[in-house]
N, C-alpha and C. Protein backbone atom coordinates (compact mmCIF):
# COMPACT_ATOMS: atom_id res chain seq x y z
N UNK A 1 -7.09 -19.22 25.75
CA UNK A 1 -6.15 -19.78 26.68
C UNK A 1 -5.12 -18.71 27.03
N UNK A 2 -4.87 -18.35 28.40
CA UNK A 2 -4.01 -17.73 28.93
C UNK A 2 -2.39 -18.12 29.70
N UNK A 3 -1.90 -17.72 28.78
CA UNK A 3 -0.50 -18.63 28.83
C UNK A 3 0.71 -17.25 29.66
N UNK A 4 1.22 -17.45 30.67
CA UNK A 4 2.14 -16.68 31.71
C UNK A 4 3.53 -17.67 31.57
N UNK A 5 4.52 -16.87 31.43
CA UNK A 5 5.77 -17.02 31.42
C UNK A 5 6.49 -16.92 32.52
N UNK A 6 6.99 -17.37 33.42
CA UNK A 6 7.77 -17.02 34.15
C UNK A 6 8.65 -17.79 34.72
N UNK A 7 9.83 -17.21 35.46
CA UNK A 7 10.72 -18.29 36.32
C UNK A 7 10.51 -18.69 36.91
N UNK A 8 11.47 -20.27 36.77
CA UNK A 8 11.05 -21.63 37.68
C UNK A 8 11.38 -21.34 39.94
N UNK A 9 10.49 -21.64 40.17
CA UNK A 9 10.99 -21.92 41.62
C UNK A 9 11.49 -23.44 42.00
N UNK A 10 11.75 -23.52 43.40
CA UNK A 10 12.13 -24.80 43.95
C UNK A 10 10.74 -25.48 43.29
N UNK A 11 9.31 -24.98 44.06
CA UNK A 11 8.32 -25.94 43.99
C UNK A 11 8.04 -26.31 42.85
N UNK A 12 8.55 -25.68 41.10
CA UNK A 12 8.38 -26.24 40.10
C UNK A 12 9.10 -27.14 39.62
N UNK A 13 10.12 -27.55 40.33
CA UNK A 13 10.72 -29.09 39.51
C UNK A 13 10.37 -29.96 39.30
N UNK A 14 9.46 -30.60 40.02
CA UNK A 14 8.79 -31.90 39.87
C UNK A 14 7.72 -31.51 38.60
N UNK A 15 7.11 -30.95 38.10
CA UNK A 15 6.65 -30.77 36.57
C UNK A 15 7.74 -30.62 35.45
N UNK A 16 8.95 -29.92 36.15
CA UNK A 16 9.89 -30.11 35.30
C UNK A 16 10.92 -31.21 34.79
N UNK A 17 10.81 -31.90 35.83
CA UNK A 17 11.30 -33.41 35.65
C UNK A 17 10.37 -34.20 34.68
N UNK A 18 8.67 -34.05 34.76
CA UNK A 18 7.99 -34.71 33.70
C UNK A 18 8.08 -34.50 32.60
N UNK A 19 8.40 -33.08 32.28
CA UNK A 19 8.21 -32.46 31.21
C UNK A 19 9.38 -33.20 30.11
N UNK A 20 11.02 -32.80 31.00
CA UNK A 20 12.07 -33.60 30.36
C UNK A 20 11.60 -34.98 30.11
N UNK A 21 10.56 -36.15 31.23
CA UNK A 21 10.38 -37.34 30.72
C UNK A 21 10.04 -37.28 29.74
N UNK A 22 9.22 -36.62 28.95
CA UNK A 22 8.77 -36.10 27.64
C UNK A 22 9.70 -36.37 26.60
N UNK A 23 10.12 -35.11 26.96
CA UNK A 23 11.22 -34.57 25.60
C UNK A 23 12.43 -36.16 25.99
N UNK A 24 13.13 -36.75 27.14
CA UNK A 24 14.11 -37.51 26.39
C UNK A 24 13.41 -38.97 25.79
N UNK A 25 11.71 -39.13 25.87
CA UNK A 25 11.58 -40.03 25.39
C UNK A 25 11.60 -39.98 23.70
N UNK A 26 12.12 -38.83 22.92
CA UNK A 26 12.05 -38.53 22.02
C UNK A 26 13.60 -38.14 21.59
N UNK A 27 14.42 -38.17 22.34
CA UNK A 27 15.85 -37.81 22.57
C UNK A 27 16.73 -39.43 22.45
N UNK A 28 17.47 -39.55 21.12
CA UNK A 28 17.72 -41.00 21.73
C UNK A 28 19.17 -40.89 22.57
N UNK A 29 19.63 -39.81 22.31
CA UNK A 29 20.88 -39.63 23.60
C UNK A 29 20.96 -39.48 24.42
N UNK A 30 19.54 -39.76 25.23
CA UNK A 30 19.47 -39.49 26.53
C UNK A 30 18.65 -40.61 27.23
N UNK A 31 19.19 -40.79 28.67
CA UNK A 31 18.60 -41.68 29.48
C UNK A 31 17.76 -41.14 30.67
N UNK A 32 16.52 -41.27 30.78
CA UNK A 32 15.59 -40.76 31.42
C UNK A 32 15.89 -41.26 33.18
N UNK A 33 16.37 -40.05 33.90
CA UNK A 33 16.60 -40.42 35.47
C UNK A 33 16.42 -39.38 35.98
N UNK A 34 15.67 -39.50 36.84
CA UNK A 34 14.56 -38.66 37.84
C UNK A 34 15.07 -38.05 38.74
N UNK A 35 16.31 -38.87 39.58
CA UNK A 35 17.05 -38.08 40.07
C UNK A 35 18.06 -37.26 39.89
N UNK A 36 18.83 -37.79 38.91
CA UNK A 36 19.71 -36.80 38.16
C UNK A 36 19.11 -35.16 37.80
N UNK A 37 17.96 -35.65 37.02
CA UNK A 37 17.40 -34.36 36.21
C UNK A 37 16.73 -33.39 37.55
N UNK A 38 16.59 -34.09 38.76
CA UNK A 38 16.41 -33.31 39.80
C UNK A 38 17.17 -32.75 40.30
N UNK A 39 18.17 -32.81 40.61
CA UNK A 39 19.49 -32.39 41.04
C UNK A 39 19.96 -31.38 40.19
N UNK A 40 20.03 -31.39 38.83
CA UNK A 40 20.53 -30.77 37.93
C UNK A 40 19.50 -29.27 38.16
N UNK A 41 17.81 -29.64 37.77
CA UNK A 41 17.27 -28.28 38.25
C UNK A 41 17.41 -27.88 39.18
N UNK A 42 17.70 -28.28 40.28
CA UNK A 42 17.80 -27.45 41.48
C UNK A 42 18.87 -26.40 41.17
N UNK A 43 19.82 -26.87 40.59
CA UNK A 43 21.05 -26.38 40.50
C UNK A 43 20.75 -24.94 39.30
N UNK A 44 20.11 -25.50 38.43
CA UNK A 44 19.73 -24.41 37.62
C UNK A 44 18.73 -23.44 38.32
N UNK A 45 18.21 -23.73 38.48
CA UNK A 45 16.67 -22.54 39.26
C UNK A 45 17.67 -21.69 39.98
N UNK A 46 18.45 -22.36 41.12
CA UNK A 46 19.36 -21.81 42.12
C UNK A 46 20.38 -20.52 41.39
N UNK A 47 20.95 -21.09 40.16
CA UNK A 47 22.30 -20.61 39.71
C UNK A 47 21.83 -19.27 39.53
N UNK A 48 22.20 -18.17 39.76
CA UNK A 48 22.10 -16.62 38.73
C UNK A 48 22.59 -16.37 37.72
N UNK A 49 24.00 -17.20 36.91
CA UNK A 49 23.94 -17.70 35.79
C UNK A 49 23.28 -18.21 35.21
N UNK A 50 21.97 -18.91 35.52
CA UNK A 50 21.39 -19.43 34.56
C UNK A 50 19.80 -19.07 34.82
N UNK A 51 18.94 -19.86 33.69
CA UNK A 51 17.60 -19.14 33.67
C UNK A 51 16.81 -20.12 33.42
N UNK A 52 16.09 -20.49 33.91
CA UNK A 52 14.77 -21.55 33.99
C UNK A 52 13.12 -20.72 33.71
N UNK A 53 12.78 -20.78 32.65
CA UNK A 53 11.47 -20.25 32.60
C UNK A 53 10.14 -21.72 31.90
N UNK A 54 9.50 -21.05 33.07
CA UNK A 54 8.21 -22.13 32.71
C UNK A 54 7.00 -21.42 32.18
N UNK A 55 6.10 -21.93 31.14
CA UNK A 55 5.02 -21.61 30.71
C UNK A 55 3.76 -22.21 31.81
N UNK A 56 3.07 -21.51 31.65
CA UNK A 56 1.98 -22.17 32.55
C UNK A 56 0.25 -21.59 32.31
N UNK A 57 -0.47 -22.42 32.31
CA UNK A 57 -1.81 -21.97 31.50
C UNK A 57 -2.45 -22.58 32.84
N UNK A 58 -3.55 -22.01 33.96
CA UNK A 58 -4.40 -21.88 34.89
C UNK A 58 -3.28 -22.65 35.81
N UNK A 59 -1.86 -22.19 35.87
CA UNK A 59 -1.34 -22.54 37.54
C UNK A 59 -1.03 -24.10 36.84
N UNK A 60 -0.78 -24.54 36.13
CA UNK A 60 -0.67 -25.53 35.25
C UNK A 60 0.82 -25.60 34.23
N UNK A 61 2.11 -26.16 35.09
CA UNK A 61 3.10 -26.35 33.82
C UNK A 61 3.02 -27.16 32.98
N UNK A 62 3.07 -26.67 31.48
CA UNK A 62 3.23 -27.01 30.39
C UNK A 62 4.13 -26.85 29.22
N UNK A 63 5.40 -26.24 29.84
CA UNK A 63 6.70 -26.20 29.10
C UNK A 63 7.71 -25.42 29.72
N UNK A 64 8.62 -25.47 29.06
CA UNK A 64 9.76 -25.03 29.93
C UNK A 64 10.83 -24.58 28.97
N UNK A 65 12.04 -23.66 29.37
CA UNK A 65 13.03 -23.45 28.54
C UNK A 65 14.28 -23.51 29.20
N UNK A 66 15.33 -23.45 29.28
CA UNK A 66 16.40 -23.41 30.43
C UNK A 66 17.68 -22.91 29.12
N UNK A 67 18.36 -22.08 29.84
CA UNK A 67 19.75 -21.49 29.16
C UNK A 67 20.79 -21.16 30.42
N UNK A 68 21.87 -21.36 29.84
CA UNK A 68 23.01 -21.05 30.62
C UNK A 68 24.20 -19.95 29.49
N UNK A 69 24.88 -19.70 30.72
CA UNK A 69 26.09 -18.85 29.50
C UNK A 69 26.83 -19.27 29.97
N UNK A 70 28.26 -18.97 29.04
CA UNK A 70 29.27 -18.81 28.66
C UNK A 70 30.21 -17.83 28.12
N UNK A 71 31.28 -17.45 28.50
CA UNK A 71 31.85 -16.57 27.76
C UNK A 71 32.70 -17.45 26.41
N UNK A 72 32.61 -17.05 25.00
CA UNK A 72 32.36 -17.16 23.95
C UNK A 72 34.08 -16.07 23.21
N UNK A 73 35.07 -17.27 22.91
CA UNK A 73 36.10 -16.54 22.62
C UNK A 73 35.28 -16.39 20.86
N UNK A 74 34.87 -16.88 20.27
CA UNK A 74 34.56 -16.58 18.98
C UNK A 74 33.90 -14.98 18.95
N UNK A 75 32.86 -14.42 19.85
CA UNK A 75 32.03 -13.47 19.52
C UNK A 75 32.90 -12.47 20.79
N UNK A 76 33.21 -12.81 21.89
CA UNK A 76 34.41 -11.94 22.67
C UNK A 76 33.09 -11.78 24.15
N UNK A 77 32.17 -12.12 23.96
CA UNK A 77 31.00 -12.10 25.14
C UNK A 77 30.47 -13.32 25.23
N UNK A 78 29.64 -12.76 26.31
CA UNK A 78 28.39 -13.95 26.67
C UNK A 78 28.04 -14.60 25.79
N UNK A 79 28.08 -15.99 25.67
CA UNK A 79 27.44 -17.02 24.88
C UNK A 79 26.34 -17.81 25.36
N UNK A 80 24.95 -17.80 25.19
CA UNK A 80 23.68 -18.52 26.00
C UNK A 80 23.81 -19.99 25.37
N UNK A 81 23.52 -20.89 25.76
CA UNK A 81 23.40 -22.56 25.45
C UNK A 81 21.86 -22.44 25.76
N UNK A 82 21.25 -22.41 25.20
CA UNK A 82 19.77 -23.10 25.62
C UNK A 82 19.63 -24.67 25.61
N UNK A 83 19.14 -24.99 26.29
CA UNK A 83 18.68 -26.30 26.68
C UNK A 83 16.93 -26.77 27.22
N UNK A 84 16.59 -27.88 27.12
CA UNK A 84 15.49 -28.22 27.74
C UNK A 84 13.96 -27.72 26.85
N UNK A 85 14.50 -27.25 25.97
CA UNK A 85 12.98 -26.92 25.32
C UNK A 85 11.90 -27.39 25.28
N UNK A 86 10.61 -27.73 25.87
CA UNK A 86 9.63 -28.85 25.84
C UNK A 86 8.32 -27.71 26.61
N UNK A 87 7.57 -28.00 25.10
CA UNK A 87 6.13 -27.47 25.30
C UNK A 87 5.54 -29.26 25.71
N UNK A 88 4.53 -29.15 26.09
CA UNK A 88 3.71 -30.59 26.73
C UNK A 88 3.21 -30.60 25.22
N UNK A 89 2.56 -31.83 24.33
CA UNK A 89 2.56 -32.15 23.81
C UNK A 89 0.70 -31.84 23.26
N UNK A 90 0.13 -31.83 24.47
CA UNK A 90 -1.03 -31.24 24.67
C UNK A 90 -1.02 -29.64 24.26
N UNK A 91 -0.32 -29.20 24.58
CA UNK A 91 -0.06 -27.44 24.31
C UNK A 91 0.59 -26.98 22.96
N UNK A 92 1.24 -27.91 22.12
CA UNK A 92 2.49 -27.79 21.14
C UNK A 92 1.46 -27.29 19.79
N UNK A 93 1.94 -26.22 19.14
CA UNK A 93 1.08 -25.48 18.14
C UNK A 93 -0.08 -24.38 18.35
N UNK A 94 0.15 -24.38 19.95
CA UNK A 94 -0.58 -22.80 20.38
C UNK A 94 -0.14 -21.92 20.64
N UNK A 95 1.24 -21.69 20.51
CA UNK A 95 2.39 -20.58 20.15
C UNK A 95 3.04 -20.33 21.32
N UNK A 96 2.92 -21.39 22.40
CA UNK A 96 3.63 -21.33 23.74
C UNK A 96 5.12 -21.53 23.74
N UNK A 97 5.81 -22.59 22.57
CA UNK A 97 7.10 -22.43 22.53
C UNK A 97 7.60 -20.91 22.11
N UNK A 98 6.90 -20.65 20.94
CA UNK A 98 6.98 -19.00 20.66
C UNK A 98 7.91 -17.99 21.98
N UNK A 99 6.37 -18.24 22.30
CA UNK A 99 6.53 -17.25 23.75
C UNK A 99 7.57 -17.72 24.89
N UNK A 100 7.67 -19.14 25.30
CA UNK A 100 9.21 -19.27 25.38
C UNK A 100 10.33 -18.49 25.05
N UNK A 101 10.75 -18.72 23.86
CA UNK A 101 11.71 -18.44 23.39
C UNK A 101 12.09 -17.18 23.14
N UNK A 102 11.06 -16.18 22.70
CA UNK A 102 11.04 -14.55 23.20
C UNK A 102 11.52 -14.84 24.72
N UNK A 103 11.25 -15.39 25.88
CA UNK A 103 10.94 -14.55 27.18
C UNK A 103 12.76 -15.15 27.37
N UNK A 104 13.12 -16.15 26.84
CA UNK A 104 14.39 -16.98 27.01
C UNK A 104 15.50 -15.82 26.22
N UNK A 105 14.91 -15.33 25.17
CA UNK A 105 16.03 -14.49 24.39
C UNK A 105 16.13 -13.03 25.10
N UNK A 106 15.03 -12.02 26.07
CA UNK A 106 15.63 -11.46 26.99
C UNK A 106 15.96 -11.79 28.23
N UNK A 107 16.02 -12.99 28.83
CA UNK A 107 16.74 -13.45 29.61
C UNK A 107 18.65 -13.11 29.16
N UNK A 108 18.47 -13.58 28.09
CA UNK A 108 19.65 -14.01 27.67
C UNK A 108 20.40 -12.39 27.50
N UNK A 109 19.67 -11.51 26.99
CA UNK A 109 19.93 -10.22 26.31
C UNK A 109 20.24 -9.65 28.11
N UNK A 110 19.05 -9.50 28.94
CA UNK A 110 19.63 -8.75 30.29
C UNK A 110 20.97 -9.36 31.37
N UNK A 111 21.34 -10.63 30.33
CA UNK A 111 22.35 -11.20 30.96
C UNK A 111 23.49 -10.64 30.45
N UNK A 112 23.45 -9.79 29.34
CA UNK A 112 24.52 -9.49 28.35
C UNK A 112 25.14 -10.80 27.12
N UNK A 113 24.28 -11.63 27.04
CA UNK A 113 24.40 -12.37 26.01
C UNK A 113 24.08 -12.17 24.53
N UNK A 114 25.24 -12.44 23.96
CA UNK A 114 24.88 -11.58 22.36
C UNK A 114 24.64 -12.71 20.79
N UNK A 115 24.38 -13.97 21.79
CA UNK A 115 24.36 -14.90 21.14
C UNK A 115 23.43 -16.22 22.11
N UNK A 116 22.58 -17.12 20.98
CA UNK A 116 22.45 -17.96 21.88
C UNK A 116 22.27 -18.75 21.04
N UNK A 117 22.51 -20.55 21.35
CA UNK A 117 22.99 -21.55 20.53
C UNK A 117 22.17 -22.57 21.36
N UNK A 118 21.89 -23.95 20.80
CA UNK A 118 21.45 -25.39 21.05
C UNK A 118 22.09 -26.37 20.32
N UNK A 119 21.51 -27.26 20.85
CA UNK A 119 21.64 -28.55 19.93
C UNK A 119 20.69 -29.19 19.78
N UNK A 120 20.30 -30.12 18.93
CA UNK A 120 18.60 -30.62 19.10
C UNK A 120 18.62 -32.25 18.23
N UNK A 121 17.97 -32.77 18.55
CA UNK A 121 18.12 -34.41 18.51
C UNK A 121 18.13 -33.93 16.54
N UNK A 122 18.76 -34.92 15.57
CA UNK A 122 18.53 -34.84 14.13
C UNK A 122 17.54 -35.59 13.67
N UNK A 123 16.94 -36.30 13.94
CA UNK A 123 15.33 -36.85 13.86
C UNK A 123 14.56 -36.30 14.46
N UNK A 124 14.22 -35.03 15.46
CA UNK A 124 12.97 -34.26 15.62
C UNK A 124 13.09 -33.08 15.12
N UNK A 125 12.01 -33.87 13.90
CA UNK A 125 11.90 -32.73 12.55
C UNK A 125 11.11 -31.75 13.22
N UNK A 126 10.43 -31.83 13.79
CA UNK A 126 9.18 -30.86 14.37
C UNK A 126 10.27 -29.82 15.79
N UNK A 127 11.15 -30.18 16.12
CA UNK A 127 11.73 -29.30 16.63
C UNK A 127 12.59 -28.25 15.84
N UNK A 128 13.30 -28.77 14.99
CA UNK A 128 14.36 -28.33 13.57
C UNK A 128 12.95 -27.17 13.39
N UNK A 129 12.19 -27.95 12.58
CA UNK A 129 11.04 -26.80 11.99
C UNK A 129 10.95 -25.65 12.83
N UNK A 130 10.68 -25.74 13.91
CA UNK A 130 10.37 -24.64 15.45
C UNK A 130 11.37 -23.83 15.00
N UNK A 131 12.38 -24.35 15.44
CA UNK A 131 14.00 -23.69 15.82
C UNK A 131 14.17 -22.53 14.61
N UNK A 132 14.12 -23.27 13.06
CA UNK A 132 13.96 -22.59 12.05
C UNK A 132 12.95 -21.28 12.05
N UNK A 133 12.24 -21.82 12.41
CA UNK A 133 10.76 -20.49 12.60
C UNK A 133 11.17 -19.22 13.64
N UNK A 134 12.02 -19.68 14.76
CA UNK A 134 12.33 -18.92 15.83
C UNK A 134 13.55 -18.19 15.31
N UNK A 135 13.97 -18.19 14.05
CA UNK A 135 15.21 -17.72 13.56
C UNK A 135 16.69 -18.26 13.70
N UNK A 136 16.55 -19.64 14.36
CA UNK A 136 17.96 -19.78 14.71
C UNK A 136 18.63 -20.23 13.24
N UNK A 137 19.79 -20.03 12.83
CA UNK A 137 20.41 -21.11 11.67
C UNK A 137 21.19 -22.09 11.87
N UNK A 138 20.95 -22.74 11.07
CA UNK A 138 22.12 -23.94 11.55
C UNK A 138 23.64 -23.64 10.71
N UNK A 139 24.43 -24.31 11.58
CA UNK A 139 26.05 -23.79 11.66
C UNK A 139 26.50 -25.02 11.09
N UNK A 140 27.66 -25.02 10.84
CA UNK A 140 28.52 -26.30 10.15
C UNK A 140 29.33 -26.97 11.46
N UNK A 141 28.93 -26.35 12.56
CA UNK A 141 29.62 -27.35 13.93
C UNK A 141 28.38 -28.31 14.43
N UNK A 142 29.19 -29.28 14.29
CA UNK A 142 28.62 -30.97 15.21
C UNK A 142 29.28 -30.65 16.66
N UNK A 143 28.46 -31.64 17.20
CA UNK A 143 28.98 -32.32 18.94
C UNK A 143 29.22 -33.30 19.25
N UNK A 144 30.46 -33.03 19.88
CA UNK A 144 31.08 -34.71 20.15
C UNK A 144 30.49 -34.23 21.67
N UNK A 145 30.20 -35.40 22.69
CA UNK A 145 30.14 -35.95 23.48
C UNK A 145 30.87 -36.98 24.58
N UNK A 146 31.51 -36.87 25.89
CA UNK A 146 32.13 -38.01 26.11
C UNK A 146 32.06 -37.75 27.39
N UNK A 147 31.89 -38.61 28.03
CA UNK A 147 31.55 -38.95 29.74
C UNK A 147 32.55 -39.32 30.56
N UNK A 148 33.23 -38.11 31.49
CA UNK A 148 34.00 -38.27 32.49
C UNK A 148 33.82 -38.60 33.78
């Protein structure tokens, strides 16, 4: 299987909207809306702050990664937020998140980002496990949340 990395265009959102149906049916903090999460990629694909990369095996999306920055008074630079992580479920254990997350961490690096951070649901053990494998550690900061 031949798996290509690359950034999202306009015409890839609509796989990318499925993909999130995915991942927030496994997310319990999140409410699955089609248009929202459309709007939102556009906005990401568009931004040059930010970075949308899709995996894709024969012209075929099957995962996705998305990061944004921040400047980061703790480290004095760029701070990356990754978001959206979701290999298809069909694809998950053929090392496509892997390769994600390499192509997401020089994204992040040619952005001048010297750090990059998530958050990830605390019941998807199988993501924790990933995350762990990909080197991230976990920190002693939680997230509050609140809707303006």
């Amino acid at each position: 299987m031949t798996i290509l990395i690359q950034p999202a265009q306009p015409q890839d959102i609509s796989p990318m909207v499925e993909l999130l149906r995915i991942l927030f049916a496994i997310e319990v903090d999140f409410n699955f809306d089609p248009v929202k999460h459309r709007t939102a990629f556009e906005h990401i694909v568009a931004d040059e702050n930010c970075g949308a990369l899709l995996a894709l095996s024969e012209d075929k999306v099957i995962g996705m990664c998305t990061a944004q920055w921040v400047y980061s008074t703790a480290t004095g630079q760029k701070s990356a937020w990754i978001e959206d992580v979701i290999v298809h479920p069909d694809f998950q254990g053929k090392g496509v998140g892997h390769l994600l997350m390499e192509a997401i961490t020089q994204w992040c690096r040619n952005n001048g980002c010297n750090r990059m951070q998530l958050a990830y649901d605390l019941q998807n053990q199988a993501a924790i496990h990933f995350y762990l494998k990909q080197e991230f550690t976990k920190t002693q900061l939680g997230i509050f949340s609140k809707p303006i």
